[in-house]
Each structure stands twice: as structure tokens, then as C-alpha cells.
Protein backbone atom coordinates (compact mmCIF):
# COMPACT_ATOMS: atom_id res chain seq x y z
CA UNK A 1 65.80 31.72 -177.70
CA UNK A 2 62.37 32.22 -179.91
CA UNK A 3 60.57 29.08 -180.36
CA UNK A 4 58.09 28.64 -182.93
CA UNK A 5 55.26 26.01 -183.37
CA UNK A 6 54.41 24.49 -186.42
CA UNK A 7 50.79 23.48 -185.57
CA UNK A 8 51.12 20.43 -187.45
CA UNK A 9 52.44 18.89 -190.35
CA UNK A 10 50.11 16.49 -191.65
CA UNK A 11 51.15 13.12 -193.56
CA UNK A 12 49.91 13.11 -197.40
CA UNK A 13 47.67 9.63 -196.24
CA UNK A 14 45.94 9.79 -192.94
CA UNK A 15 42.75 7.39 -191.54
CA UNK A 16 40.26 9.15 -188.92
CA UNK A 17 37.07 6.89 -188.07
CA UNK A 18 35.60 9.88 -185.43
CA UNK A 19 32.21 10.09 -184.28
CA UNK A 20 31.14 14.37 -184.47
CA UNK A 21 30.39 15.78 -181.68
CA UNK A 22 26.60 17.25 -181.42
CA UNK A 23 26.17 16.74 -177.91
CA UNK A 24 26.84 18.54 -174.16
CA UNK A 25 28.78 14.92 -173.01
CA UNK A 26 32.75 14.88 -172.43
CA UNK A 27 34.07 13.94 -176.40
CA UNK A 28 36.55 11.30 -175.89
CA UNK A 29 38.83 10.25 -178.68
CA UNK A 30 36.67 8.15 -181.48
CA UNK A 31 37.43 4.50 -181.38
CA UNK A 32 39.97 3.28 -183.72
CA UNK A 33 41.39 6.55 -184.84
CA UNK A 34 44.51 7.34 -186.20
CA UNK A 35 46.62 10.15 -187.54
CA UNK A 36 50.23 10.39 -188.73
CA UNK A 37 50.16 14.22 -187.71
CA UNK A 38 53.54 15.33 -186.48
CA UNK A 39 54.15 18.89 -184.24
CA UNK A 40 57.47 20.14 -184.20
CA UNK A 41 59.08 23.74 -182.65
CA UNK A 42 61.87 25.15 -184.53
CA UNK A 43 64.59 27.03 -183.21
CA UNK A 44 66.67 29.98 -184.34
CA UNK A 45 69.25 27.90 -185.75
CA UNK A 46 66.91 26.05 -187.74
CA UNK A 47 67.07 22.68 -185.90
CA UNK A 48 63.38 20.85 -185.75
CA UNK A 49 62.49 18.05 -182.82
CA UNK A 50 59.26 16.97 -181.98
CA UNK A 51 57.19 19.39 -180.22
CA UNK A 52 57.38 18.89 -176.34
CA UNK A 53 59.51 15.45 -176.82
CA UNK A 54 57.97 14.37 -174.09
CA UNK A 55 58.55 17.50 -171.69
CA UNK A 56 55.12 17.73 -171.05
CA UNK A 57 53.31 14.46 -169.77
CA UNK A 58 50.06 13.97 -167.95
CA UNK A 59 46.36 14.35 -168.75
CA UNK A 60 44.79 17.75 -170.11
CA UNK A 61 41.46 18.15 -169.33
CA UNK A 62 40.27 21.09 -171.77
CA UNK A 63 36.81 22.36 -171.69
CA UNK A 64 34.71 23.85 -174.97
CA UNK A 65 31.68 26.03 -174.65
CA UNK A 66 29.56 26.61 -177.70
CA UNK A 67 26.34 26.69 -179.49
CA UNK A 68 25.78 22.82 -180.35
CA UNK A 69 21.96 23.13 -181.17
CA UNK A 70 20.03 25.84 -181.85
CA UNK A 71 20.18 29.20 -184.69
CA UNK A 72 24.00 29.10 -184.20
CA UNK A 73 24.97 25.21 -183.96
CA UNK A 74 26.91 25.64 -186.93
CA UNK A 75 29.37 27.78 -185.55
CA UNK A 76 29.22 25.32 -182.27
CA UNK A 77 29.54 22.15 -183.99
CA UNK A 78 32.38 23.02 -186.34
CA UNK A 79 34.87 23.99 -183.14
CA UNK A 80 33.66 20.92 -181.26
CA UNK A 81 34.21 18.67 -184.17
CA UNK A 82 37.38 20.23 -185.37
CA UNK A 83 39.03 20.60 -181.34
CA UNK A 84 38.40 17.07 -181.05
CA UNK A 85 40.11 16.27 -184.49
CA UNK A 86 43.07 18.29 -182.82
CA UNK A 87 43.13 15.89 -179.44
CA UNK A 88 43.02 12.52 -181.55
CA UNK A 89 45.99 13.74 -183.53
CA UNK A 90 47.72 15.11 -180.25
CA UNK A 91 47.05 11.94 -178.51
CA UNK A 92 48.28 9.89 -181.25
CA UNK A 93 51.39 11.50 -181.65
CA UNK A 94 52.46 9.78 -178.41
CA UNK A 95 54.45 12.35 -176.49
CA UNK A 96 53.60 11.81 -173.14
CA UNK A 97 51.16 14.09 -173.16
CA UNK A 98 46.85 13.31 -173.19
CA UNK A 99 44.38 15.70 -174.09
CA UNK A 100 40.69 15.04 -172.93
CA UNK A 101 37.72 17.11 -174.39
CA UNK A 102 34.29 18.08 -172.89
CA UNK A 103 32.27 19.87 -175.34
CA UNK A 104 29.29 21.96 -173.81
CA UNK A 105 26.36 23.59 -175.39
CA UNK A 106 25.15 26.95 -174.71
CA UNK A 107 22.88 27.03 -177.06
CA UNK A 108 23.79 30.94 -178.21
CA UNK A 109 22.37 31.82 -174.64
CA UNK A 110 24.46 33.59 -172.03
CA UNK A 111 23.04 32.37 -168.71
CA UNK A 112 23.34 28.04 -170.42
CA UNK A 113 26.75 29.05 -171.24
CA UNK A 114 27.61 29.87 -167.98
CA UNK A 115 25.95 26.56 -166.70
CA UNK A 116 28.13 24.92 -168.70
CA UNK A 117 30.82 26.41 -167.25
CA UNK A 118 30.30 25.03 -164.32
CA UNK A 119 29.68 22.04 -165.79
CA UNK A 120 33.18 22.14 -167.04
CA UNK A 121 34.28 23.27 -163.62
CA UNK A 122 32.62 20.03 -162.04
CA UNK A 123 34.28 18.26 -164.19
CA UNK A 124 37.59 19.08 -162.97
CA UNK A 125 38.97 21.21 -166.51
CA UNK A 126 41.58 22.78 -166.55
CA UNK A 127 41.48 25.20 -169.66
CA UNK A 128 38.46 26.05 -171.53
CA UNK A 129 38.42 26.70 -175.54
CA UNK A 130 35.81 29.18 -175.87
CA UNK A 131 33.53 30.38 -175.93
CA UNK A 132 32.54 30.20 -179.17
CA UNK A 133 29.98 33.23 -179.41
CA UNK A 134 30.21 36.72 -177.82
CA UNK A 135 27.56 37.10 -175.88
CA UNK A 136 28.05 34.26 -173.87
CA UNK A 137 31.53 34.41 -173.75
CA UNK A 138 31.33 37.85 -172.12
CA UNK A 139 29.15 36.36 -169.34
CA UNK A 140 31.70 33.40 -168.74
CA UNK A 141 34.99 35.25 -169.01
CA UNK A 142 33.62 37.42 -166.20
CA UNK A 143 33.32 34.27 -163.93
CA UNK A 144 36.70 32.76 -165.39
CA UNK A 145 38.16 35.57 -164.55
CA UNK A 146 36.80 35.31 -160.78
CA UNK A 147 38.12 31.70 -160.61
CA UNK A 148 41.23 32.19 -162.50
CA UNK A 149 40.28 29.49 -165.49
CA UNK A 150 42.18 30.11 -168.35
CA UNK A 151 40.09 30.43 -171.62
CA UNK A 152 41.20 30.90 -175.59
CA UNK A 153 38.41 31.78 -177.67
CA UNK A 154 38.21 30.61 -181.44
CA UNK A 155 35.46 32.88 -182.24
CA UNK A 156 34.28 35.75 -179.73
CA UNK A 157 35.90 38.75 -180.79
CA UNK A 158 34.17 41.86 -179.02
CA UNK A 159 36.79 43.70 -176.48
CA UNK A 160 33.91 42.99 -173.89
CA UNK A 161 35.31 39.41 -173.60
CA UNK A 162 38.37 40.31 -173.02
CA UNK A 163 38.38 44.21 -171.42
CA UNK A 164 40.56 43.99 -168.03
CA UNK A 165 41.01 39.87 -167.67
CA UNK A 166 44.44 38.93 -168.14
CA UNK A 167 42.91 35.30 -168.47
CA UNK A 168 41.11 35.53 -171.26
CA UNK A 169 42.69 35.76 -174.88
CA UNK A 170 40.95 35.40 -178.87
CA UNK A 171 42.23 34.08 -181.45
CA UNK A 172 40.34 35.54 -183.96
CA UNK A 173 40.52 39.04 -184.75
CA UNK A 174 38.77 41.46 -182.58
CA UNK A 175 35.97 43.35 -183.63
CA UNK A 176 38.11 46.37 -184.00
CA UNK A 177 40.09 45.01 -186.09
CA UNK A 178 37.77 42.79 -188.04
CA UNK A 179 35.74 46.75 -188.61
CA UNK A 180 38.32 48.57 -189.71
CA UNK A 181 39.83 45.97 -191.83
CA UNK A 182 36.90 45.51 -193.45
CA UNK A 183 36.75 49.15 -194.36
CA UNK A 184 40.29 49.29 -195.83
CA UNK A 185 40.25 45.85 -197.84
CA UNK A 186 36.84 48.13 -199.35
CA UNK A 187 38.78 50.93 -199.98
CA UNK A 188 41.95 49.78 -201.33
CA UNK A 189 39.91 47.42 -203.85
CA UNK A 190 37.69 49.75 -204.97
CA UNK A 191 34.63 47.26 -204.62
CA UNK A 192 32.31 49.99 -203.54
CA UNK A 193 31.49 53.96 -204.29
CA UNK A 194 28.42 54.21 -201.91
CA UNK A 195 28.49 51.39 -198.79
CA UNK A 196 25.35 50.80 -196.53
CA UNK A 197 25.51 49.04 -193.20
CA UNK A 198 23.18 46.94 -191.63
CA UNK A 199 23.62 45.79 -188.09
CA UNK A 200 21.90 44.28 -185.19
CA UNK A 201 22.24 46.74 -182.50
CA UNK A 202 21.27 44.46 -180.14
CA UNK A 203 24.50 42.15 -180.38
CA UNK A 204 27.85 43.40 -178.66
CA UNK A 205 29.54 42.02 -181.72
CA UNK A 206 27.77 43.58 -184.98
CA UNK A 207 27.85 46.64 -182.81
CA UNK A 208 31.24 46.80 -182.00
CA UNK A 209 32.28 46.21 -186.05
CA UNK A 210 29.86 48.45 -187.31
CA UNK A 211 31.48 51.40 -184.90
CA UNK A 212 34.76 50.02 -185.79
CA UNK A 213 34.10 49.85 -190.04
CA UNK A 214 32.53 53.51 -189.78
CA UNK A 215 35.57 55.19 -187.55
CA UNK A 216 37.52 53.62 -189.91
CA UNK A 217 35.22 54.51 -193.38
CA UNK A 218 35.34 57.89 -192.14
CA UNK A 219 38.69 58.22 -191.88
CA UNK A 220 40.06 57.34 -195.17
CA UNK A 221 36.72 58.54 -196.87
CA UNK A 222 34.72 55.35 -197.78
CA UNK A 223 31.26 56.93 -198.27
CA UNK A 224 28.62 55.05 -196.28
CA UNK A 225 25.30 56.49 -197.27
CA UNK A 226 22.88 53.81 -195.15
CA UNK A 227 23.40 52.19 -191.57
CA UNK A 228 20.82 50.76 -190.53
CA UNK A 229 20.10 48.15 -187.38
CA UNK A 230 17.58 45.21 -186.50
CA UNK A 231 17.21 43.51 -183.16
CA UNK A 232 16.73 39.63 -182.67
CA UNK A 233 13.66 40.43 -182.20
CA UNK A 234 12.72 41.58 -185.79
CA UNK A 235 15.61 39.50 -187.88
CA UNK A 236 12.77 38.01 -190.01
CA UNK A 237 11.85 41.25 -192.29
CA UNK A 238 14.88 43.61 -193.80
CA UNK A 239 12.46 45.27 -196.25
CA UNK A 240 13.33 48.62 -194.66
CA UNK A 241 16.58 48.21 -194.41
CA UNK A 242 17.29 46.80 -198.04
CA UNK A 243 14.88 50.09 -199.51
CA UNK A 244 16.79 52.37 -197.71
CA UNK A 245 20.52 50.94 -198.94
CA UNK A 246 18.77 51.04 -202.47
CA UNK A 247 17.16 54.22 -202.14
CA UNK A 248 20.66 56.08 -201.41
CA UNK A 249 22.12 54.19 -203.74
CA UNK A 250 24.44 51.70 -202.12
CA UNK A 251 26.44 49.38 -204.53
CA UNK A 252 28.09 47.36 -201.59
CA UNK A 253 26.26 46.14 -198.24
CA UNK A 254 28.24 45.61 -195.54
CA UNK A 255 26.84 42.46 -193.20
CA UNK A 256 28.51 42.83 -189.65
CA UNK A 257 26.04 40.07 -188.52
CA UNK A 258 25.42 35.77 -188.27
CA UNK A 259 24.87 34.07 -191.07
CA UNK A 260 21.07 33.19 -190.04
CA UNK A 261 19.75 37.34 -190.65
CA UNK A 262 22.56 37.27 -193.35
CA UNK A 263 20.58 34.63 -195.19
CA UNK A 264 17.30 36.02 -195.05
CA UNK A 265 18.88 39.29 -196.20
CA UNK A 266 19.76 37.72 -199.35
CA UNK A 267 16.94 36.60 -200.07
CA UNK A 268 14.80 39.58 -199.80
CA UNK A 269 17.51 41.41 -201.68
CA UNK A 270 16.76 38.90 -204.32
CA UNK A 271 13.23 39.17 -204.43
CA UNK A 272 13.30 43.45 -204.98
CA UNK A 273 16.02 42.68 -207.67
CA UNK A 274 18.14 44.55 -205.43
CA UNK A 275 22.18 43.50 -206.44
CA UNK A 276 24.81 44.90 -204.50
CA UNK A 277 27.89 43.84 -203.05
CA UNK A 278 27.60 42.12 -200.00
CA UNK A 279 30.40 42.06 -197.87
CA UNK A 280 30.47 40.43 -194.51
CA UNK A 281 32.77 39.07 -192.07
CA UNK A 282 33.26 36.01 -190.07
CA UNK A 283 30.29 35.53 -188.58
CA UNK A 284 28.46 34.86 -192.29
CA UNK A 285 30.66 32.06 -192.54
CA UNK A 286 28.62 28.82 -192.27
CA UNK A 287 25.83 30.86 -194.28
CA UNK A 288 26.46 27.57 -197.31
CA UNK A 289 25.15 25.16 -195.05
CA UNK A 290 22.16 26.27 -193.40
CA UNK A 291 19.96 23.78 -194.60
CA UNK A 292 17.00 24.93 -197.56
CA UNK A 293 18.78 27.63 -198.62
CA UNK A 294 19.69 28.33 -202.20
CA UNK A 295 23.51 28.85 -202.45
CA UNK A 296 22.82 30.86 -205.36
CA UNK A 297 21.98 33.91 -203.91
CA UNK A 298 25.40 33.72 -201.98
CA UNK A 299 27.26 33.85 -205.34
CA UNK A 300 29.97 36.33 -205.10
CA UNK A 301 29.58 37.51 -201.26
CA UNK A 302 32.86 38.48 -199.90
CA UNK A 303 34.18 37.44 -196.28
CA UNK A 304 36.71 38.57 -194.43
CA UNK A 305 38.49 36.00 -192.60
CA UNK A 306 41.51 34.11 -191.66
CA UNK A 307 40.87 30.59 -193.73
CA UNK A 308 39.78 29.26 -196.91
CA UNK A 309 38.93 25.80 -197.33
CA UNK A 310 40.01 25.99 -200.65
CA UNK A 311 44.09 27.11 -200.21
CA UNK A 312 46.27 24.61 -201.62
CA UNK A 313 48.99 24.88 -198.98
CA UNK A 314 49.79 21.39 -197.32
CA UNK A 315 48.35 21.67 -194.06
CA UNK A 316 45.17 23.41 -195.28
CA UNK A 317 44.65 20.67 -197.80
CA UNK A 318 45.23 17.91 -195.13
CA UNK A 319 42.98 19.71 -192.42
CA UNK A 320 40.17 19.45 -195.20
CA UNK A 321 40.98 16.11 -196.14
CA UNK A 322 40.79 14.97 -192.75
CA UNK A 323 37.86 16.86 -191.40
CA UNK A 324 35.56 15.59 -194.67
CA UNK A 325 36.45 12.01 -193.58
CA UNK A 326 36.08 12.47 -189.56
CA UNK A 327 32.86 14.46 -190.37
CA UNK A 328 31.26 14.17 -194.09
CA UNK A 329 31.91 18.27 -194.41
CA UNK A 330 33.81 20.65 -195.17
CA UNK A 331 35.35 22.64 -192.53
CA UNK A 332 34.51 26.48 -192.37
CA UNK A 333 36.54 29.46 -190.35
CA UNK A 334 35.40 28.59 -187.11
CA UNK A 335 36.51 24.82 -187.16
CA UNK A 336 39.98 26.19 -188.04
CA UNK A 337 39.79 28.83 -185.32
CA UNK A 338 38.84 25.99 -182.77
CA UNK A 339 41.52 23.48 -184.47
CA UNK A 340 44.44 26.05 -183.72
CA UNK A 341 43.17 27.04 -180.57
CA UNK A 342 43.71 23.41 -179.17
CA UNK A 343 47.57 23.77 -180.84
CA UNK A 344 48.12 27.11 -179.49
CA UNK A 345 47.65 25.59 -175.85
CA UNK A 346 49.34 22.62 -176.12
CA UNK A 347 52.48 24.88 -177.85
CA UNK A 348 52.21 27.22 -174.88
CA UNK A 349 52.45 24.05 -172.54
CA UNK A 350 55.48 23.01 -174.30
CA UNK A 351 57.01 26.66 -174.46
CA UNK A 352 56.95 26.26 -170.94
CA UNK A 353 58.63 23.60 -170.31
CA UNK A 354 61.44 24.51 -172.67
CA UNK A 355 62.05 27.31 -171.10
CA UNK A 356 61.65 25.72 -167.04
CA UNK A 357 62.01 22.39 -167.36
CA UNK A 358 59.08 19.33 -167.43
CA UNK A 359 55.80 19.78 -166.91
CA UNK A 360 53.36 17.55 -165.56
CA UNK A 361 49.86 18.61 -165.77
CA UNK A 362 48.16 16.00 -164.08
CA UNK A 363 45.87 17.04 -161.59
CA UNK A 364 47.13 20.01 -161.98
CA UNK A 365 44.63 22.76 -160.52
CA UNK A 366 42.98 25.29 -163.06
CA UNK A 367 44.03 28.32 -161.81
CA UNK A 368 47.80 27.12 -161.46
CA UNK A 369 47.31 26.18 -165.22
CA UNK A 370 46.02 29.78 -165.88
CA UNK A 371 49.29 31.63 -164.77
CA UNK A 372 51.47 29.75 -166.50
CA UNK A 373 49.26 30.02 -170.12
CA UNK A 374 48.77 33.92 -169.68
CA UNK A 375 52.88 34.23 -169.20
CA UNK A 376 53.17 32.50 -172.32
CA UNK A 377 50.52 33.77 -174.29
CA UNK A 378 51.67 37.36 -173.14
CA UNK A 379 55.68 36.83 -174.00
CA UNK A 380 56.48 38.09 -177.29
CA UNK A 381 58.84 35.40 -177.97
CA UNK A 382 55.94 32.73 -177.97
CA UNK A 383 54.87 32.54 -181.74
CA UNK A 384 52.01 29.72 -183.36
CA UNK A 385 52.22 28.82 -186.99
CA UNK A 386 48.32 27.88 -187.57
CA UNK A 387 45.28 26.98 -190.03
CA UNK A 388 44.43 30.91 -189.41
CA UNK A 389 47.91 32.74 -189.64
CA UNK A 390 51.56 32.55 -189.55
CA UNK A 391 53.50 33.50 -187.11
CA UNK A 392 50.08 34.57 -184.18
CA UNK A 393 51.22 36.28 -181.48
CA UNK A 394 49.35 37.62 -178.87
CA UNK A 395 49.49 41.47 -176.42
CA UNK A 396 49.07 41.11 -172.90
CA UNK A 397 45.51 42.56 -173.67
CA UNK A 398 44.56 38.96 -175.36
CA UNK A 399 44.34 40.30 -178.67
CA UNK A 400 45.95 37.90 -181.70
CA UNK A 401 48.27 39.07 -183.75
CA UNK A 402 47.81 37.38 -187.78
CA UNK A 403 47.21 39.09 -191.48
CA UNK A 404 43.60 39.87 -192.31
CA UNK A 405 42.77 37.55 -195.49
CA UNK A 406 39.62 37.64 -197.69
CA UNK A 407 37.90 35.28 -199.53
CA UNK A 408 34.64 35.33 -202.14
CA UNK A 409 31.76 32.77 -202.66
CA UNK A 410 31.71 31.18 -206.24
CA UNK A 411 29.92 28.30 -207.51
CA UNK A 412 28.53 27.08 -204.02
CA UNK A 413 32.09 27.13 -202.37
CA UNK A 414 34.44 29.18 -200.86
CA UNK A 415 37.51 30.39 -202.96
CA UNK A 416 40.48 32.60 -201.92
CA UNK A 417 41.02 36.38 -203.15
């Protein structure tokens, strides 16, 4: 019988008082916090009961590895902040089951990130959410893979991460995907005649979209008359790059890249007068809050991505609602990403169980853990009903299944297409 999650179906009123977390200590649940949150899985006949009802008991101890300081906290600090939202309303809901959360920082650096790993591993987890970057996630999901450690990433989408481990699954789009749908959502909205591309060529994941949005642009003839590339190295001057896209007279830039070169981009664009499109995907998202810079220029930038802050269905508005009062902010792509990812498991856990009978997961070691999450994740009949998609499903090659969305920056915020 197909089971479906409903990630949760949030209360209209709900109290957090949650601390954020910004640092590489374990992030237990905040100190008088409260949620009204409730799961549920519906079956094919319709009937709904609370998810798991207590088939799965025990302690959880999930792991997150991410960028909490440095040019890519942002990203870092939204999962950690909105995964731990996740456990207090988990926790809360009473089912038997207790979710613990250690939140690492890589810093955006492949050999911290796999310290932290072992960090995580020394701390006994069992699962790991992450990691939140590519780079360092390709590093780690090599040694998970060695170990047997189960891992969901929110945010890492090159193939790299998760090329021949059966361990390792995303739950964002892959870059393939995230190219080529970038290229058709161009196309079939006619927002560009001429496209340039600039990329970093020293980052497995611009590289892998830019290679995936020209196949693609190609293909269904998209003209792109500029590509162009920058290393880390030389992110602080795009004068050549932006000349060139004007020169062959580009009316839409597409922005594989973070939001930090993204920014500065902008702003040079500005100061040569130079006003395309710029379209980028989810890795600009965050570019609003990086702190000094004039919002302005971001006016009518176009993202693709899987969540708008701004959508007006229930559990978007009370994900919002309660991530502004937990954290003072409002929650972009990646703390969704993170928030689901924490669901997904949990569902899988109580997919399980369904299907074999209870589960107790305490103590239970990692690699045990792993099997039993890859045979759900890979069985067709396991579904998740998320901030990021409806009805996710995942192939045995850890790629999600979910509808590309896009959405457009106006007046300082960001607003669904």
C-alpha cells in the first residue's frame, strides 16, 4: 500500500522561543519551546493517523555539516537553524520518537568538513543531513560511503556527490537538472534572445550547470553568445566578463554561481550601466542578506528554485511564521531544503516500520541505520509531501524527484512567478 507523508501541518498559532544555531556544538532543543505541528501519512483509502503513532521510538542522533561561518554561512546557518526548527516540532509532537541535532561547520572547506565528520562520527550519529555545499560534500560522501553513514543533502547537487554511493541521496535538484531547466524555463518564456554565461570553472557545481544549461541551450536553440569563467581566486573583478556579455550583445546573464561573486557581479553591472537579465539558480539565493549590499541592484533577478517565502499555501505561511519568530528572518531555499530533509528521514523511519513492524532506533549503529534509509529512499512507493515539492520521490541513483519552480526579486523580497 503507498504511503504518503505530509511533512507537517502546522497549527494557525504556534510559540517557538529557540536559540539559532551559529556554532560547531550539538543543537539541542531551545528551552521552553513549543509547537502544535502535527505529521500524518495518508493511505490509499484516504484514512489519516498520526505519522509513526508511536511505531518508531528511541533517540535519533542526526548529524548536519555546513558552512556556519565564513563566505557561505548563509547557506550553513539557514539549514542548521531551520533542521533544528524541524526536531523541536518532531520532539514535541510526542510520538515516541527523539530527534537530537549536532550541527558542524565546515566552513565551505572540504578537508574541515570532513573533520567534522568525524566529529559527528565521535559523537555516535547515526544519519547526517548534509552536506550543505558541494565541494565538501563530495569529500565526505566518499568517506560515508566507506563507513556506510547514511547522508541526505539539502543543498549539494553535483552528480560527484552522489556518482556510485547508494548511501548518499539530494534533495535538491541536481545540477543536471537545475542546467537544463534553467535553459527551458528561458526558452519557453521568452526572457532572453542572446544569453551569456558566466561561471566559476573552478567549482564542481557552476561547472556542472553551466555544461548542463548549454547541452540543453543547444538543443532547443537558446542562443548563448558569451560563457565566460572566473576562479575563486579572481571573484573580486568581472569587468571582462560583463564587457564581453555586453559586447555580443547579451540581454539575459545566466549566474550558475554563490550569491557572494553573484553580488559583486551586480554591482559592476551597475556601475557600466550594463542591464540585462540576470538569471541564476539556487545558489544566489541568500544574495538579500549579505550584509552592505544594496537590494536594489537585485530588483528583478530571477531564481530557479523549489521555495518562495512568499507562497500563501498553509504550511509555507506557517514555516515563515515560525522561522521569523525562532530566528528574527526570513527563511530562504536552503532552510526549506534542510527543514524537509529532517521530515524526509523521519517519514522514511516510519515507512519502515509500517511496512515491518516497530522500530527502535536507539543505539542503533549507523551503518544498520543506512540500509534500512537507502531501501526506503530507493522504493518507489515511498513519497514526501514537503516545503520544496509535492509528492518527492527519489531513483536508486539519489536523485529527487519534484517540479522545477521559479521565482523573481521585487521590492527587496522574494515573490513567486
Amino acid at each position: 500500500m503507498k504511503k504518503k507523508l505530509l511533512s507537517v501541518v502546522l497549527a494557525a498559532t504556534m510559540v517557538f522561543s529557540l536559540v539559532a544555531c551559529g556554532s560547531s556544538e550539538s543543537n539541542s532543543s531551545a528551552e521552553g519551546a513549543s509547537s502544535e505541528s502535527v505529521a500524518t501519512t495518508t493511505d490509499a483509502s484516504g484514512d489519516v493517523a498520526p505519522a509513526g503513532d508511536g511505531a518508531v521510538t528511541g533517540t535519533l542522533k542526526l548529524g548536519l555539516i555546513g558552512p556556519l561561518t565564513g563566505g557561505a554561512a548563509l547557506y550553513g546557518t539557514a539549514c542548521a537553524n531551520a533542521a533544528q526548527l524541524a526536531v523541536d516540532e518532531i520532539n514535541a509532537q510526542g510520538t515516541g520518537l527523539t530527534v537530537e541535532l549536532n550541527a558542524q561547520d565546515d566552513e565551505h572547506d572540504a578537508e574541515k568538513s570532513v573533520n567534522a565528520y568525524n566529529n559527528l562520527k565521535d559523537w555516535d550519529a547515526q544519519a547526517i543531513v548534509g552536506c550543505v555545499t558541494t565541494t565538501p560534500c563530495v569529500a565526505v560522501s566518499a568517506e560515508a560511503y566507506a563507513d556506510r553513514m547514511f547522508m541526505l543533502t539539502p543543498s549539494a547537487s553535483s552528480t560527484s556527490v552522489t556518482e556510485g554511493k547508494d548511501n548518499m541521496f539530494q534533495l535538491c535538484f541536481s545540477d543536471p537538472n537545475q542546467g537544463s531547466a534553467s535553459a527551458q524555463y528561458i526558452y519557453d518564456n521568452g526572457l532572453a534572445t542572446k544569453v551569456a554565461i558566466i561561471y566559476n570553472n573552478a567549482d564542481a557545481y557552476s561547472t556542472g550547470i553551466y555544461q548542463t544549461f548549454k547541452a540543453k541551450a543547444d538543443e532547443i536553440g537558446l542562443e548563448v553568445v558569451s560563457e565566460t569563467t572566473f576562479t575563486d581566486d579572481t571573484a573580486n573583478d568581472f569587468s571582462v566578463q560583463l564587457n564581453a556579455a555586453k559586447d555580443a550583445g547579451a540581454d539575459l546573464v545566466f549566474l550558475p554561481i554563490y550569491y557572494t561573486p553573484a553580488s559583486l557581479i551586480l554591482q559592476q553591472a551597475n556601475t557600466m550601466g550594463y542591464a540585462p537579465t540576470f538569471f541564476g539558480v539556487d545558489g544566489m539565493d541568500g544574495i538579500l542578506d549579505i550584509e552592505g549590499f544594496d537590494t536594489s541592484l537585485a530588483e528583478g533577478v530571477l531564481l530557479l528554485t523549489p521555495f518562495a517565502a512568499d507562497a500563501t499555501d498553509d504550511l509555507t505561511v506557517s514555516f515563515v511564521n515560525s522561522y521569523k519568530s525562532a530566528y528574527g528572518d526570513t527563511p530562504i531555499q536552503f532552510a526549506a531544503d534542510a527543514y524537509d530533509c529532517v521530515y524526509a528521514i523521519v517519514a522514511a523511519l516510519n515507512f519502515y516500520a509500517e511496512k515491518n513492524g516497530a522500530l527502535n532506533v536507539d543505539g542503533m549503529s549507523y551503518d544498520e541505520l543506512c540500509e534500512i534509509l537507502i531501501s526506503v529512499f530507493s522504493d518507489p512507493n515511498f513519497s514526501v509531501d514537503g516545503l520544496t515539492g509535492e509528492g518527492m520521490t527519489w531513483t536508486a541513483k539519489g536523485e529527487v524527484n519534484k517540479a522545477p519552480k521559479a521565482v523573481v526579486i521585487k521590492d527587496g523580497a522574494y515573490a513567486g512567478m
